[in-house]
C-alpha atoms as a PDB file:
ATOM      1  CA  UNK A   1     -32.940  21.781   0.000  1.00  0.00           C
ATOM      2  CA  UNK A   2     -31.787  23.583   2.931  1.00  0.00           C
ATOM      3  CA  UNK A   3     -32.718  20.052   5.213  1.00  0.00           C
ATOM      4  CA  UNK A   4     -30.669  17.741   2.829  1.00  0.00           C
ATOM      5  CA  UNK A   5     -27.470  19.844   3.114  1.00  0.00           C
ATOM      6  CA  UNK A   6     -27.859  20.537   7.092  1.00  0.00           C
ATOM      7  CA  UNK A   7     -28.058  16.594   6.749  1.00  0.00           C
ATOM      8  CA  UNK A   8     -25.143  16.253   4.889  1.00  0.00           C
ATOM      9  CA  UNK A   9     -23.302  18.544   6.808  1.00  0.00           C
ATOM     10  CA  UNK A  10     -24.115  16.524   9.975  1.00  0.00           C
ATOM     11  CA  UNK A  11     -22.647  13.574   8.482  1.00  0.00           C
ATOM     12  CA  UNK A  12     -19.682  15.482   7.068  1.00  0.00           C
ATOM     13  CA  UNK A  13     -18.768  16.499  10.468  1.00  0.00           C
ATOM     14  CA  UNK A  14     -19.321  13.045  11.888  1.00  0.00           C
ATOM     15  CA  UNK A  15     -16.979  11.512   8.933  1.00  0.00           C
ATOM     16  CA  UNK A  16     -14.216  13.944  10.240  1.00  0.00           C
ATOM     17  CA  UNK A  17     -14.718  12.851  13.832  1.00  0.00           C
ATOM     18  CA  UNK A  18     -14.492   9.367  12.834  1.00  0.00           C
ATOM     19  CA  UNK A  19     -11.611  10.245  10.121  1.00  0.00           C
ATOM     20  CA  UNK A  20      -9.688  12.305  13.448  1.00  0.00           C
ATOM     21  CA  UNK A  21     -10.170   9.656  16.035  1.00  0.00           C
ATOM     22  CA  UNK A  22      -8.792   6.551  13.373  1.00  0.00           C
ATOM     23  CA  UNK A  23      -5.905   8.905  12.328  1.00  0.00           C
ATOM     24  CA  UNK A  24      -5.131   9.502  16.143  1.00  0.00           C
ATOM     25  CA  UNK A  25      -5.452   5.783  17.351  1.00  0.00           C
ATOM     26  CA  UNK A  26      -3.007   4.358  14.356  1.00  0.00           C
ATOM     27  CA  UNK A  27      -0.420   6.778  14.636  1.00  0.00           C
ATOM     28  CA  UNK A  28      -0.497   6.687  18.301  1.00  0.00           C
ATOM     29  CA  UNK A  29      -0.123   2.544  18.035  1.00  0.00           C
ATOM     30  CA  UNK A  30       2.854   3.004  15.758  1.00  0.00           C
ATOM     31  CA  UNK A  31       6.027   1.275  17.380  1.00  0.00           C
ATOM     32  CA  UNK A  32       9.211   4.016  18.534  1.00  0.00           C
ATOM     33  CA  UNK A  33       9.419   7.092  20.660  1.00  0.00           C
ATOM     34  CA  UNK A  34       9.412  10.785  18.998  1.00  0.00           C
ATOM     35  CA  UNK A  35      11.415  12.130  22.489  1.00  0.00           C
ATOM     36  CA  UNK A  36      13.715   9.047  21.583  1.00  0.00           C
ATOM     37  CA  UNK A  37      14.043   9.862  17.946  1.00  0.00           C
ATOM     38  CA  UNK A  38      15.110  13.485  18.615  1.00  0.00           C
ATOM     39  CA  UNK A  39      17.149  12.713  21.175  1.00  0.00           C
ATOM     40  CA  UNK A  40      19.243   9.716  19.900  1.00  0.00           C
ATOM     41  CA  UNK A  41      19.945   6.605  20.731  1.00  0.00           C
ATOM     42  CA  UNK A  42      22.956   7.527  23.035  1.00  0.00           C
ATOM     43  CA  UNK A  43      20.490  10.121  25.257  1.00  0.00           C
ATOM     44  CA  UNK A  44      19.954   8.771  28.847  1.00  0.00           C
ATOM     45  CA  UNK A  45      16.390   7.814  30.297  1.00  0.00           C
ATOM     46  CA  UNK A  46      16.455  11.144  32.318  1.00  0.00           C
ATOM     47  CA  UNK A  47      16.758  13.245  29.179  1.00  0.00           C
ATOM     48  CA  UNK A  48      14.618  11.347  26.751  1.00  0.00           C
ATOM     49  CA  UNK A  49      12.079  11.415  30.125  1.00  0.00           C
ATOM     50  CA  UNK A  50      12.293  15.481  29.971  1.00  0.00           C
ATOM     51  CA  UNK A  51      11.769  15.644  26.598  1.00  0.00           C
ATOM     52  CA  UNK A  52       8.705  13.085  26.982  1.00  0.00           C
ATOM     53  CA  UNK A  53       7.198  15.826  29.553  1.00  0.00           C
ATOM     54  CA  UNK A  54       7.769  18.027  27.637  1.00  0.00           C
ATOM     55  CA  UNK A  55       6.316  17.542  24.298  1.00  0.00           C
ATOM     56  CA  UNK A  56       3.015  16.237  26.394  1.00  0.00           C
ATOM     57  CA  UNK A  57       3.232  12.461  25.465  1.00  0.00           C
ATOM     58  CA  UNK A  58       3.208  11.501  28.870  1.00  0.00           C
ATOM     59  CA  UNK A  59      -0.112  12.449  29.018  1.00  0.00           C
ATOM     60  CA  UNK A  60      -2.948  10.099  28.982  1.00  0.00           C
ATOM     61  CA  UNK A  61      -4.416   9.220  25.498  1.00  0.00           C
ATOM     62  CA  UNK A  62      -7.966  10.884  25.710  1.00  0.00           C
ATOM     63  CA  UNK A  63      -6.373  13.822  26.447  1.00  0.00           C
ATOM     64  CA  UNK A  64      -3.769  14.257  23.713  1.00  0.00           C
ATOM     65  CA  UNK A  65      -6.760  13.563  21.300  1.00  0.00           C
ATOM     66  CA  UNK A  66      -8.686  16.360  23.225  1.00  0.00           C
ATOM     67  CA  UNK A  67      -6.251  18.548  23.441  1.00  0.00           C
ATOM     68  CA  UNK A  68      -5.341  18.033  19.614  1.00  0.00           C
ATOM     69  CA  UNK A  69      -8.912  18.534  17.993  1.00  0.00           C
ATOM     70  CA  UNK A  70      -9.540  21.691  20.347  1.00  0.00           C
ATOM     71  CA  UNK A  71      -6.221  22.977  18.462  1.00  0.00           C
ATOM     72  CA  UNK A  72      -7.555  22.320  15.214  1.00  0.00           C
ATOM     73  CA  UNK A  73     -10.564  23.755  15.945  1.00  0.00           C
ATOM     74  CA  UNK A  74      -8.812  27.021  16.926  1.00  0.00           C
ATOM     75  CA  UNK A  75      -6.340  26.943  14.520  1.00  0.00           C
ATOM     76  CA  UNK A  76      -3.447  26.164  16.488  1.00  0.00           C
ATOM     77  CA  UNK A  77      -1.815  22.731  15.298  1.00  0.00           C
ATOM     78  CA  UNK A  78       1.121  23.337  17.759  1.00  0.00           C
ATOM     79  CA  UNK A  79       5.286  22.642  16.860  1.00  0.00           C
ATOM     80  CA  UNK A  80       6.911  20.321  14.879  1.00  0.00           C
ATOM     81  CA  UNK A  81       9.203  17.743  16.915  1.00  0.00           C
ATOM     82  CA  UNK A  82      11.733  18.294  14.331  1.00  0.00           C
ATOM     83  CA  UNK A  83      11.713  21.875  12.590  1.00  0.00           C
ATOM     84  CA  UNK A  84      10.662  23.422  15.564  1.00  0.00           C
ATOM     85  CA  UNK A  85       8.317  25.775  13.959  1.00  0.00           C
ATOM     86  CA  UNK A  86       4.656  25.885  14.081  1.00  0.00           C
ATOM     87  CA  UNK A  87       2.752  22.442  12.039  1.00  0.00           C
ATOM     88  CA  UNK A  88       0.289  25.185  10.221  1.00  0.00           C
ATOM     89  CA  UNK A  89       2.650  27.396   8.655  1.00  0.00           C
ATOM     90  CA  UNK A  90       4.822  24.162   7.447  1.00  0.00           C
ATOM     91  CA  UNK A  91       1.315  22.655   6.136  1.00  0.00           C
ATOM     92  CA  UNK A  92       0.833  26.687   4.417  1.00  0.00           C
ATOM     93  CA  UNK A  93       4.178  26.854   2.515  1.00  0.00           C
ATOM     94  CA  UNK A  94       3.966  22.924   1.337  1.00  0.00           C
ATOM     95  CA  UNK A  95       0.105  23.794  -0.168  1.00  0.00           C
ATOM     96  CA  UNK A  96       1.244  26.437  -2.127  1.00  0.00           C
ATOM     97  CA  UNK A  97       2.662  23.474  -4.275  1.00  0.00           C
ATOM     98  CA  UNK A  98       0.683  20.308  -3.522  1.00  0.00           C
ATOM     99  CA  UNK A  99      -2.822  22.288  -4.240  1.00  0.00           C
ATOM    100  CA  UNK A 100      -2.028  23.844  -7.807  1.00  0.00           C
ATOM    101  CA  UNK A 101      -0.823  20.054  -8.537  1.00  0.00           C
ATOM    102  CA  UNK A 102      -3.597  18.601  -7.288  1.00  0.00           C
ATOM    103  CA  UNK A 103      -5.880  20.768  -9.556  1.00  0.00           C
ATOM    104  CA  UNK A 104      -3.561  20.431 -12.834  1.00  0.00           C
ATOM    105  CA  UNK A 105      -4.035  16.829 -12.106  1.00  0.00           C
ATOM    106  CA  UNK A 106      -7.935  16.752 -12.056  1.00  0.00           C
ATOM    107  CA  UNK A 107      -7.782  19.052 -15.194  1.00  0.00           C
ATOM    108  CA  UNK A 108      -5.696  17.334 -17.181  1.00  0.00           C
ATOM    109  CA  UNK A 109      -7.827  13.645 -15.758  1.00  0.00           C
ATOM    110  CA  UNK A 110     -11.234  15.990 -16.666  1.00  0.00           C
ATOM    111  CA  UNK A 111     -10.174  16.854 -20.428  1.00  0.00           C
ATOM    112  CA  UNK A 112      -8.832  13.690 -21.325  1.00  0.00           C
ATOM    113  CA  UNK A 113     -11.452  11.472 -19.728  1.00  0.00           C
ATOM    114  CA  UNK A 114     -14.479  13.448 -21.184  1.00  0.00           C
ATOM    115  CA  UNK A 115     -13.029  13.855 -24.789  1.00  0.00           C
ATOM    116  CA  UNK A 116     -12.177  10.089 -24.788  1.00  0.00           C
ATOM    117  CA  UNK A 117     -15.317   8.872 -23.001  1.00  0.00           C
ATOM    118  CA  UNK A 118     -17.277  10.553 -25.440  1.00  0.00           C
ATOM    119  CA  UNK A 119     -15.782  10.065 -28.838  1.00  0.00           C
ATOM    120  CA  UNK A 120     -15.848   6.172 -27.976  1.00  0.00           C
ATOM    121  CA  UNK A 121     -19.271   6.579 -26.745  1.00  0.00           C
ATOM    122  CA  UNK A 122     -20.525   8.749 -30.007  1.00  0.00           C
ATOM    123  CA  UNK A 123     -18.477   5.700 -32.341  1.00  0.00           C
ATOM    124  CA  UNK A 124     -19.275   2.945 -30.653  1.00  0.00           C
ATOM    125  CA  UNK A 125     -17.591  -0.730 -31.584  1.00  0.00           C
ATOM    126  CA  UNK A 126     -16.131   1.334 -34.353  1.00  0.00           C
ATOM    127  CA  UNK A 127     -12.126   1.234 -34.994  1.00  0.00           C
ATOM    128  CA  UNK A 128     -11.745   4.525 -32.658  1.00  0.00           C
ATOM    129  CA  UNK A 129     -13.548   2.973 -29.862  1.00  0.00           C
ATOM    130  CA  UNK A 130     -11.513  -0.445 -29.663  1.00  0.00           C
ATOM    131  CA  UNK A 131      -8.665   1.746 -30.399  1.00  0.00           C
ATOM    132  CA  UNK A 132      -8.990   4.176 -27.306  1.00  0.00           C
ATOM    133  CA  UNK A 133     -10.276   1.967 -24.964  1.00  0.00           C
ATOM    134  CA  UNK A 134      -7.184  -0.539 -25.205  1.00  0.00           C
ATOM    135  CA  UNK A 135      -5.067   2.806 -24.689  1.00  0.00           C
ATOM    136  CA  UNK A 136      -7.344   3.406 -21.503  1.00  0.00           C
ATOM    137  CA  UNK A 137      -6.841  -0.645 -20.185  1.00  0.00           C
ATOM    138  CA  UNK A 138      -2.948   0.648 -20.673  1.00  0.00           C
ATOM    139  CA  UNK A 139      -3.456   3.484 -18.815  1.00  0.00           C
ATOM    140  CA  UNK A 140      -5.159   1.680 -15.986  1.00  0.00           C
ATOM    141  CA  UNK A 141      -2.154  -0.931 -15.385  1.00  0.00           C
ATOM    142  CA  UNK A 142       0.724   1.609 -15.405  1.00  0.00           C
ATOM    143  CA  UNK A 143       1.463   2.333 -11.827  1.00  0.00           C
ATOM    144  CA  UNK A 144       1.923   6.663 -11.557  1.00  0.00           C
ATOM    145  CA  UNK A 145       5.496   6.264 -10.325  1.00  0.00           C
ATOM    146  CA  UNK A 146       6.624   4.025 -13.403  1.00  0.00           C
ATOM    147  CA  UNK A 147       4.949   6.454 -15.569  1.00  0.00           C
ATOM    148  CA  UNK A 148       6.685   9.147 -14.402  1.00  0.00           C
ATOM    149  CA  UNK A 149      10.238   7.986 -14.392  1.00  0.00           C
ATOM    150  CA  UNK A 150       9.708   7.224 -18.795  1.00  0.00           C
ATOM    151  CA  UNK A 151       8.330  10.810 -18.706  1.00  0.00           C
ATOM    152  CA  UNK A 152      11.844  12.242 -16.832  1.00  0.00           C
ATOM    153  CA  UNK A 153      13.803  10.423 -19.338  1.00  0.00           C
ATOM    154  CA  UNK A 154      11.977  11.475 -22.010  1.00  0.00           C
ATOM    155  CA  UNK A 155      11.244  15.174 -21.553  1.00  0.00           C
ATOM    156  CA  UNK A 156      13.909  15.701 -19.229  1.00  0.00           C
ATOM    157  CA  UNK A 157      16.856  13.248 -20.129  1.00  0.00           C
ATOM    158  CA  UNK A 158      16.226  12.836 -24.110  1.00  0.00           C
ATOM    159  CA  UNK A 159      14.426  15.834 -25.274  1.00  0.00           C
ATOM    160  CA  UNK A 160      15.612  18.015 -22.455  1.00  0.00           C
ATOM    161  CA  UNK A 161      12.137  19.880 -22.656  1.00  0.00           C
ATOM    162  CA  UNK A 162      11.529  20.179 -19.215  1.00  0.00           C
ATOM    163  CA  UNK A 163      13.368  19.872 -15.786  1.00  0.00           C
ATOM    164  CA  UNK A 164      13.842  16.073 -14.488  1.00  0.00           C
ATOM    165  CA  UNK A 165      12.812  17.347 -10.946  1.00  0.00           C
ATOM    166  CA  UNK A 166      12.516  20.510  -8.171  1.00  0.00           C
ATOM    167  CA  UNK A 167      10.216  23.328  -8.265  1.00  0.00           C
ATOM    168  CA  UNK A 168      11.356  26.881  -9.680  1.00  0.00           C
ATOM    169  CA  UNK A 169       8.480  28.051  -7.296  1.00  0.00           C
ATOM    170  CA  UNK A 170       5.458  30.921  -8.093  1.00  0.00           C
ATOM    171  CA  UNK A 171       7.880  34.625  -7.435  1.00  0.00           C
ATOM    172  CA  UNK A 172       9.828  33.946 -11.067  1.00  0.00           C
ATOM    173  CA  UNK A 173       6.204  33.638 -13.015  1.00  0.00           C
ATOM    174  CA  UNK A 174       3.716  31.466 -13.207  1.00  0.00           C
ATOM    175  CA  UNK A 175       4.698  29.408 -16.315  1.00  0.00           C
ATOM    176  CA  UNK A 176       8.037  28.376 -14.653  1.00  0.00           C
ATOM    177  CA  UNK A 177       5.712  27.231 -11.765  1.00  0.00           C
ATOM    178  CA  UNK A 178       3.496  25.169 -13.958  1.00  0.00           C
ATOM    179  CA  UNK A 179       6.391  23.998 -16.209  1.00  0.00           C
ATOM    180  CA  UNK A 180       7.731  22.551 -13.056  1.00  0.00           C
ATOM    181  CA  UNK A 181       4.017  21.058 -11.905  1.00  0.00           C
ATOM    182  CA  UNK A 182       3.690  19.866 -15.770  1.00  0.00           C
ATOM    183  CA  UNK A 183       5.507  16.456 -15.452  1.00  0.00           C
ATOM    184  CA  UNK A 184       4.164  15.407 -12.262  1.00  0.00           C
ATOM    185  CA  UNK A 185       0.459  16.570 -12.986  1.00  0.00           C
ATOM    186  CA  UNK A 186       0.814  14.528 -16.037  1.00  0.00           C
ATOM    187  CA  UNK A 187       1.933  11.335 -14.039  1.00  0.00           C
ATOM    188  CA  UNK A 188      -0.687  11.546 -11.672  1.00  0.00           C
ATOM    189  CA  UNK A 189      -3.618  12.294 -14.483  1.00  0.00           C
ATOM    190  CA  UNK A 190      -2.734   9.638 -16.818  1.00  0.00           C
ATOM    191  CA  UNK A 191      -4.448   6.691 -14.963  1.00  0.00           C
ATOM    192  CA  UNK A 192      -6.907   8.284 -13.468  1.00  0.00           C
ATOM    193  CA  UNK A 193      -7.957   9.837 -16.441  1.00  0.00           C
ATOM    194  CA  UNK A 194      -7.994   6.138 -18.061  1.00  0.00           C
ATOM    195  CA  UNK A 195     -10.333   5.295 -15.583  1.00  0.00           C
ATOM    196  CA  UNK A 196     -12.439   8.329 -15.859  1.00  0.00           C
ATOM    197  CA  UNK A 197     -12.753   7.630 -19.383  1.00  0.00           C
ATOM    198  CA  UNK A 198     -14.229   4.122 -19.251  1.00  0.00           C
ATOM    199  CA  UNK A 199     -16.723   5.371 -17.039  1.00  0.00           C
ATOM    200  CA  UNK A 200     -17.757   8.377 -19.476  1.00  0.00           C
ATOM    201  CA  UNK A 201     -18.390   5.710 -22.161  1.00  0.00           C
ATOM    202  CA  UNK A 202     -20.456   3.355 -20.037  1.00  0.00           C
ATOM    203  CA  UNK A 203     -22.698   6.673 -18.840  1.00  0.00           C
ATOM    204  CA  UNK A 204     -23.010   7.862 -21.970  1.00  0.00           C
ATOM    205  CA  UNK A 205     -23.971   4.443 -23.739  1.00  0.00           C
ATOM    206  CA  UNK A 206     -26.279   4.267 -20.953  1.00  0.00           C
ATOM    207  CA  UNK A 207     -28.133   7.320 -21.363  1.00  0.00           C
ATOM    208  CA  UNK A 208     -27.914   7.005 -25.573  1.00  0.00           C
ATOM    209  CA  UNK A 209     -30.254   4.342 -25.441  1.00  0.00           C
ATOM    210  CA  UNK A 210     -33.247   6.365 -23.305  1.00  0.00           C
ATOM    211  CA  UNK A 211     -36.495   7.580 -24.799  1.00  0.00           C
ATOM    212  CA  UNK A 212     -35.818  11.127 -24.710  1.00  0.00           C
ATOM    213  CA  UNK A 213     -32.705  11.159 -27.196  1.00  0.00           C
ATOM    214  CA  UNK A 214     -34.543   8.744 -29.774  1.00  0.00           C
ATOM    215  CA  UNK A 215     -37.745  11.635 -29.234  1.00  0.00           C
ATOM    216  CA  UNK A 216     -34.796  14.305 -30.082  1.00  0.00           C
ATOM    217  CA  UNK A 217     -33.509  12.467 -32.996  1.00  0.00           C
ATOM    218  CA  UNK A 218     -36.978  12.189 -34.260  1.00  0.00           C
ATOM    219  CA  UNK A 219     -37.307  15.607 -33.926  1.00  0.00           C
ATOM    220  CA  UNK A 220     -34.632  16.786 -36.548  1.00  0.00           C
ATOM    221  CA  UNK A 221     -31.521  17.511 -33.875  1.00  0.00           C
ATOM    222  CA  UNK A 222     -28.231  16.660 -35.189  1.00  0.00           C
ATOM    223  CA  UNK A 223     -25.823  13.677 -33.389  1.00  0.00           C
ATOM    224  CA  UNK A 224     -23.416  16.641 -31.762  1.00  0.00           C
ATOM    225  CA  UNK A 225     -26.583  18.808 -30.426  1.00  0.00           C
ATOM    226  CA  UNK A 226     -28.075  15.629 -29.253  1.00  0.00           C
ATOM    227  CA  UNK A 227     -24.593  14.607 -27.680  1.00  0.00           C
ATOM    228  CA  UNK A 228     -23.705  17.730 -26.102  1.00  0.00           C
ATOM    229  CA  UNK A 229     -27.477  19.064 -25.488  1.00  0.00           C
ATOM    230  CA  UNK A 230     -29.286  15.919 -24.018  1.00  0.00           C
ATOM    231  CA  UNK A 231     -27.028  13.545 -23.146  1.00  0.00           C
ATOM    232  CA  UNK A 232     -23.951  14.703 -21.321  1.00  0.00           C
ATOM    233  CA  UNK A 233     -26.149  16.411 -18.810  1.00  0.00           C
ATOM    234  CA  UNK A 234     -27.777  13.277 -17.998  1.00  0.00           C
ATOM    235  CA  UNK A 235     -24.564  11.058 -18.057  1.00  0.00           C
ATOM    236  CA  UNK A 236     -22.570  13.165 -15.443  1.00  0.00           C
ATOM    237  CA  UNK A 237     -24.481  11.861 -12.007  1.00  0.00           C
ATOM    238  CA  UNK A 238     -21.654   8.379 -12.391  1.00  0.00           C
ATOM    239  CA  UNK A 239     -18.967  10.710 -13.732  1.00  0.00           C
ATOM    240  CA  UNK A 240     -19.154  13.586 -11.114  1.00  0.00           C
ATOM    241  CA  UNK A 241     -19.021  10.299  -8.322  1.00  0.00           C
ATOM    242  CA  UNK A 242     -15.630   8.874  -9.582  1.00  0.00           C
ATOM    243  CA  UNK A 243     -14.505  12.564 -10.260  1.00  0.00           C
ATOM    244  CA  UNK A 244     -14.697  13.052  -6.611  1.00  0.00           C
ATOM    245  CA  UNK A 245     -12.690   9.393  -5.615  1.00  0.00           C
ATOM    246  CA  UNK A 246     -10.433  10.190  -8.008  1.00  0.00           C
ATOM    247  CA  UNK A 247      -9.767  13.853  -6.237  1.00  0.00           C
ATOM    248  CA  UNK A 248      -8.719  11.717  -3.215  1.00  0.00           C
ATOM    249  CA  UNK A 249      -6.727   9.244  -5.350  1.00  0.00           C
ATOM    250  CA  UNK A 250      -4.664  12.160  -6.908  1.00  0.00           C
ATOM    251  CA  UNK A 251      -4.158  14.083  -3.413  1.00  0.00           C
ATOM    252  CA  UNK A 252      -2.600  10.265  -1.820  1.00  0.00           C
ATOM    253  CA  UNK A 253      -0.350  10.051  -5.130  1.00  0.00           C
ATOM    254  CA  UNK A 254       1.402  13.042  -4.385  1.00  0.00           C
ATOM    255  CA  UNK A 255       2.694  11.431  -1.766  1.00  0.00           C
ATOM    256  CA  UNK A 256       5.150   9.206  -3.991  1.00  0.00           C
ATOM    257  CA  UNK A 257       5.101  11.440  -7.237  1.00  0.00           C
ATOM    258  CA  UNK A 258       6.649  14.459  -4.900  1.00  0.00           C
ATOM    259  CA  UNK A 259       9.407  11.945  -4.107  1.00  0.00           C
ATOM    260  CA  UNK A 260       9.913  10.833  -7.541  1.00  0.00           C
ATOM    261  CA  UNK A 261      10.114  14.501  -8.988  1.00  0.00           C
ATOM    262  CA  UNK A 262      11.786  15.980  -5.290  1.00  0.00           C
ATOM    263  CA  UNK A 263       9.082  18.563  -5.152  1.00  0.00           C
ATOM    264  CA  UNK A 264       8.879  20.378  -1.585  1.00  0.00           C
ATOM    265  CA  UNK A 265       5.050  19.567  -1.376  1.00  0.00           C
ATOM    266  CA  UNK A 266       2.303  18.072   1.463  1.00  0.00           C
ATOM    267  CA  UNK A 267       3.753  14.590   0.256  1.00  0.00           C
ATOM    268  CA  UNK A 268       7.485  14.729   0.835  1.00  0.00           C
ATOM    269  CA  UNK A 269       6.667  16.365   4.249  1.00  0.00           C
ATOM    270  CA  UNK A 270       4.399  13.761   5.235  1.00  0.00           C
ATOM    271  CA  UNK A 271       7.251  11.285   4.049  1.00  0.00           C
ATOM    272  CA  UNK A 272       9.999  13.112   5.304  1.00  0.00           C
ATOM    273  CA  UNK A 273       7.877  13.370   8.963  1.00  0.00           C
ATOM    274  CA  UNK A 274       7.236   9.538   9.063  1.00  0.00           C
ATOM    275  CA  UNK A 275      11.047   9.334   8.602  1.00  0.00           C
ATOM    276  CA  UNK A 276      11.706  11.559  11.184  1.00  0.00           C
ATOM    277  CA  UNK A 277       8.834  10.374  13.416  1.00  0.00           C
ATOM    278  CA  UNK A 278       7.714  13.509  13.730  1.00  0.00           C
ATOM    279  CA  UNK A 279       3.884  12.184  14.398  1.00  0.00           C
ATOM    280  CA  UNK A 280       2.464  16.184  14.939  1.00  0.00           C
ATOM    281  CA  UNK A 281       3.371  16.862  11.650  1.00  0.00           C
ATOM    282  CA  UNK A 282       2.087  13.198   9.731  1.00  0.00           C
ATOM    283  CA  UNK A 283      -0.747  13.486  12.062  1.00  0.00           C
ATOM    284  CA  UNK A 284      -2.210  16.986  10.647  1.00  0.00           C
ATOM    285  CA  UNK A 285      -1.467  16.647   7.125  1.00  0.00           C
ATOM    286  CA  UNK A 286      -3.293  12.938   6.583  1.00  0.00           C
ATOM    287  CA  UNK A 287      -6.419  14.893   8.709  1.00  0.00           C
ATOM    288  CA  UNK A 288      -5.789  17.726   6.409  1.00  0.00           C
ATOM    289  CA  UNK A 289      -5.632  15.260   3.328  1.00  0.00           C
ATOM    290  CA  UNK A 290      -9.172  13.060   4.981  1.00  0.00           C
ATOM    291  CA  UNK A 291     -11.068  17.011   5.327  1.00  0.00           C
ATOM    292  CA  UNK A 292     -10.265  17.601   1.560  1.00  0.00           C
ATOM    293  CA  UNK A 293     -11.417  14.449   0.289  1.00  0.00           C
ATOM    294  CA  UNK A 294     -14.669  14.391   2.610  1.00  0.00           C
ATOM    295  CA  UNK A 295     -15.035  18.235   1.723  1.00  0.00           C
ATOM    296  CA  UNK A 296     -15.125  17.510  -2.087  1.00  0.00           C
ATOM    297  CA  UNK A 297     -17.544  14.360  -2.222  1.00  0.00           C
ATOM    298  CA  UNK A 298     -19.962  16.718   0.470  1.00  0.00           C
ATOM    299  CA  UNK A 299     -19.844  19.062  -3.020  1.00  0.00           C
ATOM    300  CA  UNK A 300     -20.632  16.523  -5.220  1.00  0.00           C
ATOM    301  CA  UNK A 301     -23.132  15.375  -2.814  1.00  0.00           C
ATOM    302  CA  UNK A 302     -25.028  18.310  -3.398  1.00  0.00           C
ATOM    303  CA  UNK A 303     -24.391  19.284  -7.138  1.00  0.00           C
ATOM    304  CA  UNK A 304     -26.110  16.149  -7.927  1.00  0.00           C
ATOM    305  CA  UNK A 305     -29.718  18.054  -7.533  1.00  0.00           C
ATOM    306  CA  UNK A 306     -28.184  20.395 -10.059  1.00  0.00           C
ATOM    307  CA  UNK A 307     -26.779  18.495 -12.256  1.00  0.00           C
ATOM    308  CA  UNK A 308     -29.370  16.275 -12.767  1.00  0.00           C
ATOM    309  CA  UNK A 309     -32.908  17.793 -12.008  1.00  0.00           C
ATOM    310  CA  UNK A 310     -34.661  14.041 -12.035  1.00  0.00           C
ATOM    311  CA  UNK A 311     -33.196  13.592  -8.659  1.00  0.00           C
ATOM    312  CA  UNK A 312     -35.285  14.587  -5.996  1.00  0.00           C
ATOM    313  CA  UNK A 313     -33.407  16.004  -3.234  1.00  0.00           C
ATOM    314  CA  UNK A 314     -34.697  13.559  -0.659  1.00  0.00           C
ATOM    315  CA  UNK A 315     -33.520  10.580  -2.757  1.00  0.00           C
ATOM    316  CA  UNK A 316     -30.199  11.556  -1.980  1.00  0.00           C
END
């Protein structure tokens, strides 16, 4: 065991070196000056020049990228172009949001997906199967952002249930935080959780049709104990996969759903930087955004021997 996860942590590490040099080479190619930007367009060559020198993008491009991961690496990210304040405390304040909405998200996708996935698998070409898998083929073609502007005028607008957008933050209690995260976690969960569901079904249909469960039915244990016992264990190797895509999918869709409900999280200041040109800041968060998503599927890497104790740890 302790040889397949040094192995995987080798090629997590070499996934974020790849991840960090692509992040560094795109945004680096992108057309426009940051000493420009801040300076105007009326500055003069002399002054944009100083500026230039002075925010270090004069220097050649190996060692900006040097000089960059050996700041990550000791935790100093440096200044934004634009705030003027350091990139890791920005990235700090903005998590406080984008995190807790990131896991509402997969919570909400987790429930729904396994209570669907299951109760179409368990009634299978029966009415409640066609039934909730033509809600999930719904779910799958509404785009997030379309979603969430019918749930504003619904909830917000109509009903006036909940606030259209903003964040009444964590100090005033932590139901006014999650009433504020409610909306938007249900946006991003809704297709996701669509997809999540079909998948369920298929895994669990799969594994319904194995030796073992007919052997447990044979044996006197009821459809539920057989369900919940036997076969969801067996069924969660595909699920757990997509679970941890779908982590990455949800943490890029905050990106648009944190402009749609004006929530002060890692996606508005990503968009806000790109605005601004502010590269520092864009260039940390998406490497921040790439370390979460490898740092999840590295977990579900390595729950699979758990999960599913069939798997041999070298098949992995």
């Amino acid at each position: 065991m302790s040889v397949f996860v040094l192995r995987r942590v080798l090629t997590l590490l070499a996934t974020l070196v790849g991840a960090s040099v692509i992040i560094f080479l795109v945004l680096d190619a992108l057309p426009g000056n940051a000493a420009q930007m801040l300076m105007g367009a009326d500055a003069s060559p002399d002054a944009v020049r100083a500026l230039t020198i002075k925010l270090g993008l004069d220097q050649p491009l190996a060692i900006r990228y040097l000089q960059w991961i050996k700041g990550i690496v000791v935790g100093d990210l440096g200044n934004s172009y634009v705030y003027g304040t350091p990139v890791a405390s920005l990235i700090a304040e903005r998590l406080v949001l984008t995190v807790p909405l990131a896991i509402m998200s997969m919570l909400i996708t987790v429930v729904l997906a396994l209570s669907a996935g299951i109760y179409t698998a368990a009634n299978h070409n029966k009415l409640g199967d066609v039934g909730v898998m033509s809600l999930t083929q719904v779910g799958i073609a509404l785009p997030n952002f379309w979603f969430a502007i019918l749930l504003v005028l619904l909830f917000a607008v109509r009903l006036q249930w909940l606030s259209a957008g903003g964040f009444a933050g964590w100090d005033d209690g932590i139901w006014l935080g999650v009433k504020s995260l409610l909306l938007p976690s249900i946006s991003l969960a809704v297709v996701q959780a669509a997809i999540l569901a079909r998948v369920t079904r298929s895994a669990v249909l799969e594994v319904l049709r194995e030796d073992f469960v007919r052997t447990a039915r044979a044996k006197g244990l009821g459809k539920r104990e057989v369900l919940w016992s036997h076969v969801l264990r067996n069924a969660m190797i595909p699920v757990m996969t997509v679970m941890g895509l779908q982590f990455a999918n949800l943490l890029a869709g905050t990106i648009v759903i944190e402009n749609v409900f004006y929530l002060p999280g890692l996606g508005r200041l990503i968009f806000q930087s790109i605005a601004n040109r502010d590269l520092i800041v864009v260039r940390n968060c998406v490497m921040l955004l790439a370390a979460m998503v490898v740092i999840v599927n590295f977990v579900v890497d390595v729950l699979y021997a758990f999960i599913d104790p069939r798997i041999k740890v070298h098949d992995l």
